[in-house]
N, C-alpha and C. Protein backbone atom coordinates (compact mmCIF):
# COMPACT_ATOMS: atom_id res chain seq x y z
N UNK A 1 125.83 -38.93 128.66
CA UNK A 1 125.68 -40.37 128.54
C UNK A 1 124.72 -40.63 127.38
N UNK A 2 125.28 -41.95 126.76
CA UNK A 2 124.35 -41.98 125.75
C UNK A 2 123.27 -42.72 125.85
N UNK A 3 122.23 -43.07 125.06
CA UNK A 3 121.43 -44.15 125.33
C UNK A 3 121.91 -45.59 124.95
N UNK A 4 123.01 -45.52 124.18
CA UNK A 4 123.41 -47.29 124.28
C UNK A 4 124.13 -47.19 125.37
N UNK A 5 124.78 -46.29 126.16
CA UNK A 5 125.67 -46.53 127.68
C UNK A 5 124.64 -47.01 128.66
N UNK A 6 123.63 -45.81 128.61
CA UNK A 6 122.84 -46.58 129.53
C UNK A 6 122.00 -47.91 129.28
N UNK A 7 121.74 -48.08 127.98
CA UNK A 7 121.26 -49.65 127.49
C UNK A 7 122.09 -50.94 128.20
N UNK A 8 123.95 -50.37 128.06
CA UNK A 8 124.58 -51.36 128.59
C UNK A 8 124.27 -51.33 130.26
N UNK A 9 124.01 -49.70 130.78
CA UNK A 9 124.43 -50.54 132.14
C UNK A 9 122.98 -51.24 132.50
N UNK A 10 121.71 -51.15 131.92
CA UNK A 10 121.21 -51.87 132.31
C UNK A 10 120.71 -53.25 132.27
N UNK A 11 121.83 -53.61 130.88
CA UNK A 11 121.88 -55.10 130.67
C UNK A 11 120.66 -55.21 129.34
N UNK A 12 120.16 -53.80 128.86
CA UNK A 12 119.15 -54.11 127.59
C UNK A 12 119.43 -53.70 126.53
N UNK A 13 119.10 -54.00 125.05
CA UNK A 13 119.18 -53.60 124.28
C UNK A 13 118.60 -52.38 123.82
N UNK A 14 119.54 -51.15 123.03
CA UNK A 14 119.47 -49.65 122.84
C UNK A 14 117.84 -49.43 122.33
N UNK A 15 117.37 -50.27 121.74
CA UNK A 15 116.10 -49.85 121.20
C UNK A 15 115.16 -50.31 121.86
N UNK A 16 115.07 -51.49 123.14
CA UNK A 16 114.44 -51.43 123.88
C UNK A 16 114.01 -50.38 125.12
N UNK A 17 114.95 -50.05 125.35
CA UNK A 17 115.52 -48.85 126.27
C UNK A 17 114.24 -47.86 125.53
N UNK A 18 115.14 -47.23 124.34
CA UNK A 18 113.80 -46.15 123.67
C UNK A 18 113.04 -46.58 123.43
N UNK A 19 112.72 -47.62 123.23
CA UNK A 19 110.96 -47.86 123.13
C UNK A 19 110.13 -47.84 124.62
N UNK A 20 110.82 -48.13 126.11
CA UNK A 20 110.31 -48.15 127.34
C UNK A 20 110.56 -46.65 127.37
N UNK A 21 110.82 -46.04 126.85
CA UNK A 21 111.21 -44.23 127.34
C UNK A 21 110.10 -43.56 126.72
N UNK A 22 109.73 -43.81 125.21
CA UNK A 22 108.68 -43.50 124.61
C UNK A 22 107.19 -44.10 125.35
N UNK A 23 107.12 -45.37 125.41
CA UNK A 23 105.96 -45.74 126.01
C UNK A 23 105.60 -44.90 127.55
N UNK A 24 106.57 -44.68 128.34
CA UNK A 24 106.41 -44.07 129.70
C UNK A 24 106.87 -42.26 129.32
N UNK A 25 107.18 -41.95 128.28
CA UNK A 25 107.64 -40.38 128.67
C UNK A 25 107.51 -39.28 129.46
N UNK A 26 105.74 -39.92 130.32
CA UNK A 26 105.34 -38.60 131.43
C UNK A 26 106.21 -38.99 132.76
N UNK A 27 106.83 -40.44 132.94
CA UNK A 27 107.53 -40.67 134.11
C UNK A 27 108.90 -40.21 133.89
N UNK A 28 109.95 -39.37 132.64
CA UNK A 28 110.67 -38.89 132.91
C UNK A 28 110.55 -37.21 133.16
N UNK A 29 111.10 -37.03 133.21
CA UNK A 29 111.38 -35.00 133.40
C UNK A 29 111.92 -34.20 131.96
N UNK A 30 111.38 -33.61 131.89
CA UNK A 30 111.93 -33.08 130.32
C UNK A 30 113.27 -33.16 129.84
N UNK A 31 114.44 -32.74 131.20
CA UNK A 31 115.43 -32.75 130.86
C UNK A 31 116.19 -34.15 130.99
N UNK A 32 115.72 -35.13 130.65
CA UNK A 32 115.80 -36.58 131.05
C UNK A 32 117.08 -37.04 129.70
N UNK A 33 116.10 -36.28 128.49
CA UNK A 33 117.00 -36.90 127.06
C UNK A 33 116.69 -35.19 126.26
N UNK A 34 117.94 -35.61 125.47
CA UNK A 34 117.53 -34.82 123.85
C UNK A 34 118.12 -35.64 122.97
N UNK A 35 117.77 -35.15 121.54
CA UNK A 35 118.57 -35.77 120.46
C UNK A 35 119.32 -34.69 119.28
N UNK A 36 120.32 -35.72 119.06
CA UNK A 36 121.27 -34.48 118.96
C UNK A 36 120.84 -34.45 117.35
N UNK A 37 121.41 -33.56 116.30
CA UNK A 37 121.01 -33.29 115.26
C UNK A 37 122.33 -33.71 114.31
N UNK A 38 122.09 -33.77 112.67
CA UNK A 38 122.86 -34.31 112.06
C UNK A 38 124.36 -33.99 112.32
N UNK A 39 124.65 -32.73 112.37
CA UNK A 39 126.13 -31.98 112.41
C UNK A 39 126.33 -32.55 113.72
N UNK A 40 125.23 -32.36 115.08
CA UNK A 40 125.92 -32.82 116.52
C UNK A 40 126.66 -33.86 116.15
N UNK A 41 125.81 -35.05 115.57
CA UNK A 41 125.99 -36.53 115.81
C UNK A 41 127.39 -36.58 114.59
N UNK A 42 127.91 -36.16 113.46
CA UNK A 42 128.81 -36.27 112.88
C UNK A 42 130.01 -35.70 113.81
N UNK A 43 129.61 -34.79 114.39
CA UNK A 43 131.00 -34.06 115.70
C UNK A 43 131.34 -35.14 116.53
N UNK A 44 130.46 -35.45 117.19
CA UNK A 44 130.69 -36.58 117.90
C UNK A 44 131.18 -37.97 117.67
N UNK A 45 130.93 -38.45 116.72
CA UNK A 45 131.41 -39.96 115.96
C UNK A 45 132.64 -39.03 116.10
N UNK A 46 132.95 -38.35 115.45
CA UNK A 46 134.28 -37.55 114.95
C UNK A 46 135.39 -37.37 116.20
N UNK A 47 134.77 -36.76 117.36
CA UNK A 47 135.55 -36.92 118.35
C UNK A 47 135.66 -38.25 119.05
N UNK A 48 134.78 -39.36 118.98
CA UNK A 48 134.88 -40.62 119.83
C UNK A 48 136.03 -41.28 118.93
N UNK A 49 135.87 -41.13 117.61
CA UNK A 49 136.92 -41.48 116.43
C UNK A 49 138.32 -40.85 116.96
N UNK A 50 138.59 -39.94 117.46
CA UNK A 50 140.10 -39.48 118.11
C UNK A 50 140.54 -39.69 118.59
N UNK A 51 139.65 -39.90 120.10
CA UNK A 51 139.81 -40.19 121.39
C UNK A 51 140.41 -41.48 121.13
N UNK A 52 139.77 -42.92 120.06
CA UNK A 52 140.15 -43.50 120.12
C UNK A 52 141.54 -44.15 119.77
N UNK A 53 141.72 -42.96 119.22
CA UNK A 53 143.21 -43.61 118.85
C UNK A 53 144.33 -42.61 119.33
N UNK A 54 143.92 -42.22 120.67
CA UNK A 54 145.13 -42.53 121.81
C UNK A 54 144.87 -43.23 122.74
């Protein structure tokens, strides 16, 4: 899940979201988030780009 999915389900905007995640970070668990790196994030656009057009 991404962080704008969960932005939507909670009705806030994506950069509010990370900015309440940053301000609180000891109330999540390490394995809470990562961020993905340039090549991840080009794979990914790349596959959501496929998916979408079936």
């Amino acid at each position: 899940m991404l962080d704008s999915d969960l932005a939507k389900l909670y009705g806030i905007l994506t950069g509010n979201l990370n900015k309440a995640v940053k301000r609180n970070i000891k109330r999540f668990p390490e394995s809470f988030m990562f961020q993905l790196n340039d090549d991840e994030y080009k794979s990914l656009i790349f596959q959501i780009g496929i998916s979408n057009k079936r």
